[in-house]
N, C-alpha and C. Protein backbone atom coordinates (compact mmCIF):
# COMPACT_ATOMS: atom_id res chain seq x y z
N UNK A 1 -3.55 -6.46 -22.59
CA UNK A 1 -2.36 -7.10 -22.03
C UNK A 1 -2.23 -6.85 -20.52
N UNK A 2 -2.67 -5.45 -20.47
CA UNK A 2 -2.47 -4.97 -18.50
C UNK A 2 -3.45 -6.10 -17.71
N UNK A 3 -4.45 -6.33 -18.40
CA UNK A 3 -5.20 -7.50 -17.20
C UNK A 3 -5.05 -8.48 -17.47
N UNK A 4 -4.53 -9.27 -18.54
CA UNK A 4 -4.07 -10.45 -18.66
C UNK A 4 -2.87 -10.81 -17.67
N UNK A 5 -2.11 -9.76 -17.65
CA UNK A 5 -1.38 -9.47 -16.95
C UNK A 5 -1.06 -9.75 -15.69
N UNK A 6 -2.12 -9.14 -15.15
CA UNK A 6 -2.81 -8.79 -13.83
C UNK A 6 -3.36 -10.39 -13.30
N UNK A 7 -4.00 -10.81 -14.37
CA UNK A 7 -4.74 -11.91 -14.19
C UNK A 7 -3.53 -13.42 -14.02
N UNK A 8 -2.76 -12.97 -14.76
CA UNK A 8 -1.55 -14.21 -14.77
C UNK A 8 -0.79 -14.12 -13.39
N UNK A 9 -0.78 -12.91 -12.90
CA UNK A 9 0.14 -13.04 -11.71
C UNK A 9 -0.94 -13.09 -10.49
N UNK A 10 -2.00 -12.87 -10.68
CA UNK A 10 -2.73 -13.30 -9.27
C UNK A 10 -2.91 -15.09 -9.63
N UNK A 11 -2.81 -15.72 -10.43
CA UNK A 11 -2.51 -16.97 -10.75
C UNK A 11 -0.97 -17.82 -10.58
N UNK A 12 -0.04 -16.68 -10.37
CA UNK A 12 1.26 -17.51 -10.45
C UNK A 12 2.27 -17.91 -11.59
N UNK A 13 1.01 -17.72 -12.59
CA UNK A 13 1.87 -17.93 -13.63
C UNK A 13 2.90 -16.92 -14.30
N UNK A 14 3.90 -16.26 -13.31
CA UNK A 14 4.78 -15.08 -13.59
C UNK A 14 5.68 -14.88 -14.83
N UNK A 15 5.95 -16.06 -15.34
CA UNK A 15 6.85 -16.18 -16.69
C UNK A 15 5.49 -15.24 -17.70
N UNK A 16 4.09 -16.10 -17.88
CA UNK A 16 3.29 -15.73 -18.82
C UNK A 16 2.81 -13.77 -18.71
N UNK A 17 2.86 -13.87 -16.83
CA UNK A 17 2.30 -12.08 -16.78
C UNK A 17 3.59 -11.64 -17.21
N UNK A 18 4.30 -11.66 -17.15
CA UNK A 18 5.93 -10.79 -17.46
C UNK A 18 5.72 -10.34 -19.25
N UNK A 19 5.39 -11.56 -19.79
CA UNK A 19 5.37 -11.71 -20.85
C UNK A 19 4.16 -10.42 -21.61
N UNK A 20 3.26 -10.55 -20.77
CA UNK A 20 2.10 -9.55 -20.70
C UNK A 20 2.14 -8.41 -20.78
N UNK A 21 2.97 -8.09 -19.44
CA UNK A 21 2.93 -6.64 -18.79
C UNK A 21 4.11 -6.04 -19.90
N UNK A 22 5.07 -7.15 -20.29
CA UNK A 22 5.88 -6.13 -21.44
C UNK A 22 4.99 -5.87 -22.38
N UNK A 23 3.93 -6.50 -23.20
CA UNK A 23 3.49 -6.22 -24.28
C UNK A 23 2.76 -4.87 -23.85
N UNK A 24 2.33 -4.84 -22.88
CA UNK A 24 1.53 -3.83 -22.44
C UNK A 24 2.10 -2.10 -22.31
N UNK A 25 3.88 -2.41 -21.91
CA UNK A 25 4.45 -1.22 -22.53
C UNK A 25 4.78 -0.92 -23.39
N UNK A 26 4.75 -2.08 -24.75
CA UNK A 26 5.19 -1.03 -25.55
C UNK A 26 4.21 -0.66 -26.35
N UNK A 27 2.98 -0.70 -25.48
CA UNK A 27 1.56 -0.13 -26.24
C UNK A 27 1.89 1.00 -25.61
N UNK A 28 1.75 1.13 -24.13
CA UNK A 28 1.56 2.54 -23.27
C UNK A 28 2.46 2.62 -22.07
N UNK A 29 3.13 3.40 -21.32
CA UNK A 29 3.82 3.18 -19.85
C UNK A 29 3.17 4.25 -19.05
N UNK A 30 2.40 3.53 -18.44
CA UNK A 30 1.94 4.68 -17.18
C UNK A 30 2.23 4.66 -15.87
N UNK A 31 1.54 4.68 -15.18
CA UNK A 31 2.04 4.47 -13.40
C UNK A 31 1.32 3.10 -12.75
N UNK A 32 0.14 2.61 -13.76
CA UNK A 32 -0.40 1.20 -13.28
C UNK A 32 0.50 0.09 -14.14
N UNK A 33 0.89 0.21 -15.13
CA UNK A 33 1.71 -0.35 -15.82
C UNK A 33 2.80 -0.87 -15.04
N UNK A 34 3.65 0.47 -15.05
CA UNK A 34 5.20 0.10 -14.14
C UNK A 34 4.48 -0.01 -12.77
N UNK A 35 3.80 -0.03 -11.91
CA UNK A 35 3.73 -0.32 -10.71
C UNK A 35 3.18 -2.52 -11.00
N UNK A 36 2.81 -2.84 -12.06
CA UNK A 36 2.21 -4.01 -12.20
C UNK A 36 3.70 -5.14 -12.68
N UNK A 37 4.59 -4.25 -13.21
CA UNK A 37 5.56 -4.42 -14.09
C UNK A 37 6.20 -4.81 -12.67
N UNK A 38 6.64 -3.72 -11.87
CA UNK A 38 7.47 -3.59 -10.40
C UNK A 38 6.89 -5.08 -9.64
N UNK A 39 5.29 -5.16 -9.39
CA UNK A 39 4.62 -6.35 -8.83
C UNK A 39 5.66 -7.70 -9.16
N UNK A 40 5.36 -8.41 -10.33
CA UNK A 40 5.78 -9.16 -11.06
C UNK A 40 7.08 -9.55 -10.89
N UNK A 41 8.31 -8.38 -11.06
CA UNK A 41 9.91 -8.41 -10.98
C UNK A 41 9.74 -8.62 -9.60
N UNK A 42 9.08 -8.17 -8.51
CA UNK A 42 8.83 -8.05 -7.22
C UNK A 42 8.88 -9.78 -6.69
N UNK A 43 7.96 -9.96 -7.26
CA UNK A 43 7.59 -11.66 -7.27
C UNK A 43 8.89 -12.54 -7.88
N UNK A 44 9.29 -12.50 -8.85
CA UNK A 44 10.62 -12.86 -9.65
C UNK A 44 11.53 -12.78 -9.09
N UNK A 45 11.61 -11.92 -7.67
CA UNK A 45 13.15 -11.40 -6.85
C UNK A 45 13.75 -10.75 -7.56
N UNK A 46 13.67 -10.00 -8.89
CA UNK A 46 14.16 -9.18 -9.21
C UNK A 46 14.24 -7.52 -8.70
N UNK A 47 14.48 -7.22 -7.41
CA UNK A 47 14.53 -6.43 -6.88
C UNK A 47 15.00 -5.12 -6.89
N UNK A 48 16.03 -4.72 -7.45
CA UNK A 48 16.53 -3.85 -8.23
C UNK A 48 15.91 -3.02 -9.22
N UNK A 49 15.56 -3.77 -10.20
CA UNK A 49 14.87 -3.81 -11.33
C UNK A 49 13.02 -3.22 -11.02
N UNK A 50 12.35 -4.04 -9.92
CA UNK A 50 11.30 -3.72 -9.50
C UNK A 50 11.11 -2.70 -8.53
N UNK A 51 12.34 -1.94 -8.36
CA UNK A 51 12.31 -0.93 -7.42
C UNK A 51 12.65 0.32 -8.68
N UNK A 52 13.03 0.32 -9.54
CA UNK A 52 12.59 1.22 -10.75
C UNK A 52 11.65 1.73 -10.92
N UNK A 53 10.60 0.11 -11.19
CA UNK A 53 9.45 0.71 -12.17
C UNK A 53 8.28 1.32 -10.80
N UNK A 54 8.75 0.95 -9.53
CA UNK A 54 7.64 1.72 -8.06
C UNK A 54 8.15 3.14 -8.44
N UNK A 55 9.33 3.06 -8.59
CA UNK A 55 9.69 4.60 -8.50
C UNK A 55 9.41 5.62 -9.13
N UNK A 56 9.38 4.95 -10.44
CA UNK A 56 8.88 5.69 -11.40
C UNK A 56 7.32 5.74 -11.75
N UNK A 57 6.53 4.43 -11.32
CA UNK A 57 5.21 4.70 -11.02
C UNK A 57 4.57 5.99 -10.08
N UNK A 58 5.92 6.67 -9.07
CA UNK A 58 5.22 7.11 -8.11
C UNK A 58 5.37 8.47 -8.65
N UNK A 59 6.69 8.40 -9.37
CA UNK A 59 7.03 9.81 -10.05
C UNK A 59 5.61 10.10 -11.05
N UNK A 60 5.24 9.44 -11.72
CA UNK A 60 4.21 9.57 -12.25
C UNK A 60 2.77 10.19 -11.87
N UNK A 61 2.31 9.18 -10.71
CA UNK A 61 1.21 9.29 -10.44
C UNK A 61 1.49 9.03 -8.47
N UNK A 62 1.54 9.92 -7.73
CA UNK A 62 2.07 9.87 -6.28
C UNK A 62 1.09 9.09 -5.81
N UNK A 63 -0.12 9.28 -5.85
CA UNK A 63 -1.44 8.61 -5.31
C UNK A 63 -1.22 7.03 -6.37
N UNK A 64 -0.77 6.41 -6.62
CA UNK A 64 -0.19 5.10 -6.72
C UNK A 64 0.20 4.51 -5.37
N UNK A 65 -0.81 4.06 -4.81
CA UNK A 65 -0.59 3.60 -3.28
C UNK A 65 0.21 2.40 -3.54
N UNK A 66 -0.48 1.29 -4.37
CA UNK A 66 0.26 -0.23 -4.15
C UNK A 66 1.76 0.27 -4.65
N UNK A 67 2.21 1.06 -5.27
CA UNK A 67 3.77 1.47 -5.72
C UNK A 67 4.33 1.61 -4.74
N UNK A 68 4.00 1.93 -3.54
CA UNK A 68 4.64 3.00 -2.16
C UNK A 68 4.59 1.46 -1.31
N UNK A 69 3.55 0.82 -1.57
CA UNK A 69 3.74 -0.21 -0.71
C UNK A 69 4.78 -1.26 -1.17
N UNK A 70 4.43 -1.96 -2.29
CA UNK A 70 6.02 -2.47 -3.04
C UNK A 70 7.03 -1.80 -3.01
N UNK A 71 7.23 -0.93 -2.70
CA UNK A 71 8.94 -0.03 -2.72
C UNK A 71 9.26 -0.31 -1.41
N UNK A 72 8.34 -0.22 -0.28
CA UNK A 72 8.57 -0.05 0.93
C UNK A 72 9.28 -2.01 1.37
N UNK A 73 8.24 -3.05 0.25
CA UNK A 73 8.50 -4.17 0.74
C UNK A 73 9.78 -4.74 -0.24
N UNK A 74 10.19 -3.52 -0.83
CA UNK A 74 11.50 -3.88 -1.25
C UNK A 74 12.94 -3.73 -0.19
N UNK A 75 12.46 -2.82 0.45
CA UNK A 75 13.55 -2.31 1.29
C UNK A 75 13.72 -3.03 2.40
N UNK A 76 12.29 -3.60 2.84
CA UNK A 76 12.42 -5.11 4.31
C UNK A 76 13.29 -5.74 3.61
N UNK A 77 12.89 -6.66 2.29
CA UNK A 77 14.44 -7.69 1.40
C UNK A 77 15.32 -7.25 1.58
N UNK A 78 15.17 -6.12 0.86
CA UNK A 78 17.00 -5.55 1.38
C UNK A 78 17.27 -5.52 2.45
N UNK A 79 16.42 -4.85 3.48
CA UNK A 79 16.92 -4.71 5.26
C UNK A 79 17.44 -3.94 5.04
N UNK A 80 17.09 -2.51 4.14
CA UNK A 80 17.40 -0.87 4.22
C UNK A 80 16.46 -0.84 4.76
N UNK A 81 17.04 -0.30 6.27
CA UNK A 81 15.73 -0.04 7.56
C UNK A 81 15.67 1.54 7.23
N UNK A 82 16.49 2.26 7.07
CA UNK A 82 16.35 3.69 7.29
C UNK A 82 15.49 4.16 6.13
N UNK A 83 15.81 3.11 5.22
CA UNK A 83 15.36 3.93 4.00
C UNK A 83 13.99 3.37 3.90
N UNK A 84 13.37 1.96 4.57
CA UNK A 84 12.56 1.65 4.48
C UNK A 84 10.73 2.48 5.09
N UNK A 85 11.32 2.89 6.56
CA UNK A 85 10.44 3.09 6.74
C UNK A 85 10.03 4.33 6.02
N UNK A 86 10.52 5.36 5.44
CA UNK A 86 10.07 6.71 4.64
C UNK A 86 9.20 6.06 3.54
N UNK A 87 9.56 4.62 3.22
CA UNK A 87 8.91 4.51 2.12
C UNK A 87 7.57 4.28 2.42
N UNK A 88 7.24 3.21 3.54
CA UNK A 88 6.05 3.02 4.45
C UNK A 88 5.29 4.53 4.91
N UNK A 89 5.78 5.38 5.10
CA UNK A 89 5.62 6.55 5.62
C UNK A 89 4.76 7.13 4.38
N UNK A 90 5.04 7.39 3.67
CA UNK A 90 4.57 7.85 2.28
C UNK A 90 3.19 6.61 1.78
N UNK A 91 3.38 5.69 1.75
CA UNK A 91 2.38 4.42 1.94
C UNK A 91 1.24 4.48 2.53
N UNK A 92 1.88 5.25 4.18
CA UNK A 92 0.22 5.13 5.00
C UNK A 92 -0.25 6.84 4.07
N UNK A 93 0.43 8.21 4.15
CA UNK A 93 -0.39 8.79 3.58
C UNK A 93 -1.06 8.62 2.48
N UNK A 94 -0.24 8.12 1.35
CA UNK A 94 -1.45 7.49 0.24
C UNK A 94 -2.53 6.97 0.54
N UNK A 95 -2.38 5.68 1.06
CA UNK A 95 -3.70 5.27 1.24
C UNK A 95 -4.54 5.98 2.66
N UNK A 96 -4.07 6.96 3.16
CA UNK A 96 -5.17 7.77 4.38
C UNK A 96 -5.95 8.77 3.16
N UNK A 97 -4.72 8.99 2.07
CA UNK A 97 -5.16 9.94 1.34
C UNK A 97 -6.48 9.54 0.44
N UNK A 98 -6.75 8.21 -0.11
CA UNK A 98 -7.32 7.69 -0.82
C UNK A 98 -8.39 7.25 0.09
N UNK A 99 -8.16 6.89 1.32
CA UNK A 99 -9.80 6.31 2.28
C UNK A 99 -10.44 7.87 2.29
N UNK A 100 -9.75 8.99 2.66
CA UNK A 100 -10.17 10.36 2.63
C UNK A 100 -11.00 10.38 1.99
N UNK A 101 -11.04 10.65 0.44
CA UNK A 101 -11.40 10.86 -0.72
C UNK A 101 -12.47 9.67 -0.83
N UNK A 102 -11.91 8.71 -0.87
CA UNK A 102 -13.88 7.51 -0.82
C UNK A 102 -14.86 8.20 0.10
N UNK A 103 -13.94 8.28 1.38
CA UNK A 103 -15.18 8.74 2.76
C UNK A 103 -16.16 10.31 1.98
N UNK A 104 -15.59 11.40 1.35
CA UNK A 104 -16.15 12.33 0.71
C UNK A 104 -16.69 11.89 -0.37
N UNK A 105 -16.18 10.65 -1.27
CA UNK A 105 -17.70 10.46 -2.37
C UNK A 105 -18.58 9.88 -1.55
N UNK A 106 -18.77 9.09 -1.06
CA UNK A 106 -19.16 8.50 -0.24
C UNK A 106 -20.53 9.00 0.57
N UNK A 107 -20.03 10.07 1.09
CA UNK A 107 -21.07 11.27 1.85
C UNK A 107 -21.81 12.01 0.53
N UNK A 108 -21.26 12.14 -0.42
CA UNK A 108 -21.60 12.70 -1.64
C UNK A 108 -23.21 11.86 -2.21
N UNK A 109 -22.26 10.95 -2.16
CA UNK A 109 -23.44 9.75 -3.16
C UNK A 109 -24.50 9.84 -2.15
N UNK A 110 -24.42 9.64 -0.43
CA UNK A 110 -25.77 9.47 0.56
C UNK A 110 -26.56 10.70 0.03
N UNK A 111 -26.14 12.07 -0.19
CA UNK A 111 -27.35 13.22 -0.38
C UNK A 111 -27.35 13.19 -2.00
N UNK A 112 -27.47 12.65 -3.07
CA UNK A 112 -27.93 12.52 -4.44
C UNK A 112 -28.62 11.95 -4.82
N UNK A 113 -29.20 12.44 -5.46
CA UNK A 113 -30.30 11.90 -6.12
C UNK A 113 -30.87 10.86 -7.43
N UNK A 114 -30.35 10.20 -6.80
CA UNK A 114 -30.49 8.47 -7.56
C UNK A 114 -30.82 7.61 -6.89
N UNK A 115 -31.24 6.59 -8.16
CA UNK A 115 -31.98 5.29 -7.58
C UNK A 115 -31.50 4.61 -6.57
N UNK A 116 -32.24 4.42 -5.77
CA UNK A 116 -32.45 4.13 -4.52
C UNK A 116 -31.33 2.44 -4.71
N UNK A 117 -31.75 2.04 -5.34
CA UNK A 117 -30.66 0.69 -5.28
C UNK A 117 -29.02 0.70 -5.85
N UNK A 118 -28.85 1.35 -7.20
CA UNK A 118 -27.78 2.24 -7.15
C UNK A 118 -27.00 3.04 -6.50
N UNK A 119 -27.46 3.83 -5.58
CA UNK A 119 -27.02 4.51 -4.17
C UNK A 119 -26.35 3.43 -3.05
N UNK A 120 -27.52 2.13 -2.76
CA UNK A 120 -26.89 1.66 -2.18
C UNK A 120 -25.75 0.89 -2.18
N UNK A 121 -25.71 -0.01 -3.91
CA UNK A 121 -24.51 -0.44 -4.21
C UNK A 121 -23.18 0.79 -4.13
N UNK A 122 -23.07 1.72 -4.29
CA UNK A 122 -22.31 2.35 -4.82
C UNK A 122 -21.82 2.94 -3.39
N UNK A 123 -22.57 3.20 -2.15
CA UNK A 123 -22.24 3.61 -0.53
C UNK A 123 -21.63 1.99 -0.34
N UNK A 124 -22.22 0.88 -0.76
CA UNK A 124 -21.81 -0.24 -0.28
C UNK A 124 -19.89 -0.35 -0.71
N UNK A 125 -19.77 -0.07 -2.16
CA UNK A 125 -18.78 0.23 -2.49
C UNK A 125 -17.57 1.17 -2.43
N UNK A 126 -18.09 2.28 -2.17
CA UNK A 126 -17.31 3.12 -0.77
C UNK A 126 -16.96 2.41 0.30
N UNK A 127 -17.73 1.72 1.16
CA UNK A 127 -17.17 1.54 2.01
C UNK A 127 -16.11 0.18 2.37
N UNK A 128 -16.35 -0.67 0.92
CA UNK A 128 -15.73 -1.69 1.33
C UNK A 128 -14.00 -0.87 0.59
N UNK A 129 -13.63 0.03 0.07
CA UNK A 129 -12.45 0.76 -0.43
C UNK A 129 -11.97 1.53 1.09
N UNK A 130 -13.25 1.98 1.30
CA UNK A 130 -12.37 2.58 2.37
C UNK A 130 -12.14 1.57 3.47
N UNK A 131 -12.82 0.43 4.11
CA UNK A 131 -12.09 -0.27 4.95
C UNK A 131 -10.30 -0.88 4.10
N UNK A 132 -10.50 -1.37 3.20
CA UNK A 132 -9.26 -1.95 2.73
C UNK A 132 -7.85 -0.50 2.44
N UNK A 133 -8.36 0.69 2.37
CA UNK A 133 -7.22 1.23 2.46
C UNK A 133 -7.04 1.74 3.73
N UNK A 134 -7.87 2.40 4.78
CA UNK A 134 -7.74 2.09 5.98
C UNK A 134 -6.90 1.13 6.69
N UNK A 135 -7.30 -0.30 6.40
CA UNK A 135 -6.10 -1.36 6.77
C UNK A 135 -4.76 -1.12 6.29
N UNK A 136 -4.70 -0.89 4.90
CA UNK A 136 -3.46 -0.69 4.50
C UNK A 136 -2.44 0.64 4.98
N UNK A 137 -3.47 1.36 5.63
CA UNK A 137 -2.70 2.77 6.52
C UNK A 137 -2.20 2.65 7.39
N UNK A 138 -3.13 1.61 8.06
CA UNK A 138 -2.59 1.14 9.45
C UNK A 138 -1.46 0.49 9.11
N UNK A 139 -1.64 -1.02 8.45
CA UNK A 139 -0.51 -1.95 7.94
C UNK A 139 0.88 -0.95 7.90
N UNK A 140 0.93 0.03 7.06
CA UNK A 140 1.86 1.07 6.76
C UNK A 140 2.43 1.60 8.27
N UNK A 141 1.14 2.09 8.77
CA UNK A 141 1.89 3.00 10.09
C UNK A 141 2.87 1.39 10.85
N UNK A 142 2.36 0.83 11.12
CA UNK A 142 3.14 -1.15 11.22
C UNK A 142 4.47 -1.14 10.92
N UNK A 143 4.46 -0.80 9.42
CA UNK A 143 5.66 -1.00 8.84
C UNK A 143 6.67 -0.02 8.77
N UNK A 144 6.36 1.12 8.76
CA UNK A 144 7.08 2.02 9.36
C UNK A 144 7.59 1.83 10.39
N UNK A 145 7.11 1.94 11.36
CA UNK A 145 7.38 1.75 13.03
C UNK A 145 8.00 0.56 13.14
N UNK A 146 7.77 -0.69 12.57
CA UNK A 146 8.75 -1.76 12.48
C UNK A 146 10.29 -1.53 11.83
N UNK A 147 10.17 -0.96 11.04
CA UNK A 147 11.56 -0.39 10.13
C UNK A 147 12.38 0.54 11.12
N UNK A 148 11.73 1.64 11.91
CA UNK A 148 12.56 2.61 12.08
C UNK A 148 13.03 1.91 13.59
N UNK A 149 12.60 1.07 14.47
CA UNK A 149 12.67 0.06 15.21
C UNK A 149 14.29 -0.80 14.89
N UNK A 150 13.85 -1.42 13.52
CA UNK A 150 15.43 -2.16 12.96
C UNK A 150 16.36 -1.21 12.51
N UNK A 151 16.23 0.30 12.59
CA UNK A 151 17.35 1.14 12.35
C UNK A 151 17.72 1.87 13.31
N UNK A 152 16.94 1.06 14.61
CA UNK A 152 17.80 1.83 16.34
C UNK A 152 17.11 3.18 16.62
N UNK A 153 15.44 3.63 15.40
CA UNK A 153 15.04 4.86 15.83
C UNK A 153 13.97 4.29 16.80
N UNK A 154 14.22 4.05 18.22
CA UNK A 154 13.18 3.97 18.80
C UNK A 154 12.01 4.89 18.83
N UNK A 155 12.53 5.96 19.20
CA UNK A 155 11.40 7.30 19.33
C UNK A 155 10.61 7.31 17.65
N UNK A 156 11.31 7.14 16.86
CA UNK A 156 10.41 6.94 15.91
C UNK A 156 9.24 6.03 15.25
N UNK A 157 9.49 4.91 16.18
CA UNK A 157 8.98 3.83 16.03
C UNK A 157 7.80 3.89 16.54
N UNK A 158 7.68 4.45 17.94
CA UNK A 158 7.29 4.49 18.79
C UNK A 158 5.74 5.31 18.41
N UNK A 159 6.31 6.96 18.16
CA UNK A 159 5.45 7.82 17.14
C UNK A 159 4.42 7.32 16.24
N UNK A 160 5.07 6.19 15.74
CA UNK A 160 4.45 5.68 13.96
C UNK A 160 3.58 4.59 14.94
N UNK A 161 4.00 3.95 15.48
CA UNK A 161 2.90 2.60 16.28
C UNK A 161 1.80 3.62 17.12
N UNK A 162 2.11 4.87 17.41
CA UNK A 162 0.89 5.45 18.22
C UNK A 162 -0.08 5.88 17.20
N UNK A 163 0.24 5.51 16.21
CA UNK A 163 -0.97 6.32 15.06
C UNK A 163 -1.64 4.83 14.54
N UNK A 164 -1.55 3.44 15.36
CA UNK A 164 -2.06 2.59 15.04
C UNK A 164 -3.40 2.83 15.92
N UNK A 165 -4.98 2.72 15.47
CA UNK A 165 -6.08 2.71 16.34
C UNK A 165 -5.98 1.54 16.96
N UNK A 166 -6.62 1.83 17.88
CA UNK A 166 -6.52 0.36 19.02
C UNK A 166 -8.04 -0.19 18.45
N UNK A 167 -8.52 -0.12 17.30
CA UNK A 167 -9.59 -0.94 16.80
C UNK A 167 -9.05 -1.01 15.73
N UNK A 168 -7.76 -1.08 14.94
CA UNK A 168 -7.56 -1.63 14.14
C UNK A 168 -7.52 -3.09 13.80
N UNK A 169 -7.25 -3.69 12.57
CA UNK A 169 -7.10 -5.09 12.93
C UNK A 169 -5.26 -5.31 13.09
N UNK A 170 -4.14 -4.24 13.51
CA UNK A 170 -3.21 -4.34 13.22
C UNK A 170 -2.73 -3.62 14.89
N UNK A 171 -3.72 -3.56 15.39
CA UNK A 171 -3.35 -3.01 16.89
C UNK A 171 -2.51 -4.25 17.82
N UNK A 172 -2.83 -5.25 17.51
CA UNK A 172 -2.28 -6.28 18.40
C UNK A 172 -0.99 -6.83 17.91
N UNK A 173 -0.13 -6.57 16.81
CA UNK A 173 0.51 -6.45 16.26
C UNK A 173 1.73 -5.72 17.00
N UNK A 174 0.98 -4.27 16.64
CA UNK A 174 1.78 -3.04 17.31
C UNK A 174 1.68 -3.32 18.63
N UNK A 175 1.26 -3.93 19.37
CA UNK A 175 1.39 -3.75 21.10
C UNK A 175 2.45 -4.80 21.26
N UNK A 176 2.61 -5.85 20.45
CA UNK A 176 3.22 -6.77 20.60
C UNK A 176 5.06 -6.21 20.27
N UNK A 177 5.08 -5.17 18.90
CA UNK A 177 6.17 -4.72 18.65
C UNK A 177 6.43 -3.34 19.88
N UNK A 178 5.66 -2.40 20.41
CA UNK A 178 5.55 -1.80 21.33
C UNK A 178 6.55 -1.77 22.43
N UNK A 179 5.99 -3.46 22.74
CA UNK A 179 6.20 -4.80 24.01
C UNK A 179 8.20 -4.50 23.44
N UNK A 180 8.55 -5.29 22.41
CA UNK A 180 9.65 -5.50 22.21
C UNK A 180 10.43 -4.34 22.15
N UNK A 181 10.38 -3.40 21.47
CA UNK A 181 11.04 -2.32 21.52
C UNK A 181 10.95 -1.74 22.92
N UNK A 182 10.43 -2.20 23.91
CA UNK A 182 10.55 -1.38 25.44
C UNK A 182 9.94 -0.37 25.39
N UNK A 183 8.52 -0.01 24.45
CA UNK A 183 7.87 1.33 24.85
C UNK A 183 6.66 1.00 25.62
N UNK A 184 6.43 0.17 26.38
CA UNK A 184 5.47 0.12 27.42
C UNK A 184 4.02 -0.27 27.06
N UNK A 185 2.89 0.12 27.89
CA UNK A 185 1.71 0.21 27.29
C UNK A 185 0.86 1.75 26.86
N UNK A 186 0.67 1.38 25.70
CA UNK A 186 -0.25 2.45 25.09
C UNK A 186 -1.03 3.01 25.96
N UNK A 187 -1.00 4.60 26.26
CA UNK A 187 -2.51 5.55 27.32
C UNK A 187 -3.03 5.50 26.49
């Protein structure tokens, strides 16, 4: 039911994944569950409701990155700036926490001893996890710094956009919000 699930809402068809993702709890409730459950209500505008099941996904399992990121893009809807960016905040460490951890299997898998074509799929696959949560750290440090920005914390904003790399793909972004908030140009 969880990937039917899964599969119905990267399709659109949200009535049928809803339909899914319930059958799917009352087999099991874990932290991919309610974070897929949260997705869905997320999509539905049920907002309230989908800010539950992030929460409780995260209570579950903290390293539930996409949970931290849906909670966080619950709080832009709302335009709870204060509360938003902590949620972003928690977001970029997950996923710094999770590129971390690929980058060390990663180095792992280069000195082991296996087939030579296996190795390479599997470094190939490291690295395409760690670019995509990488982005999503940055994205995060973004959204943070955009949030604490709409809650009048300049200096905080400011902080969170300096932890954007200027080779990110989210640097031009931040120079642009930088620009608006009156913090100048990046040394």
């Amino acid at each position: 039911y969880y990937w039917r699930a899964w599969n119905q809402r990267e399709r659109k068809n949200l009535l049928e994944a809803r339909e899914d993702i319930e059958a799917a709890r009352k087999i099991r409730v874990n932290a991919k569950v309610l974070t897929l459950n949260g997705m869905i209500k997320y999509d539905q505008r049920e907002l309230a409701n989908a800010e539950k099941d992030f929460v409780g996904a995260i209570g579950m399992d903290s390293f539930q990155c996409i949970a931290h990121w849906y909670w966080g893009l619950v709080g832009f809807e709302l335009e709870a700036w204060a509360d938003t960016a902590p949620r972003f905040e928690g977001s970029s460490r997950c996923y710094k926490a999770s590129a971390d951890d690929a980058v060390s299997k990663r180095e792992a898998m280069r000195t082991a001893d296996v087939a030579p074509d296996f190795k390479a799929a599997q470094i190939a696959g490291f690295d395409a996890a760690i670019k995509e949560d990488r982005d999503q750290e940055h994205a995060s440090y973004l959204n943070a710094a955009n949030a604490w920005a709409r809650a009048g914390q300049t200096v905080k904003a400011l902080e969170w956009l300096d932890k954007v790399p200027s080779e990110s793909i989210h640097a031009g972004t931040a120079a642009q919000l930088r620009k608006i908030i009156g913090g100048g140009v990046r040394q």
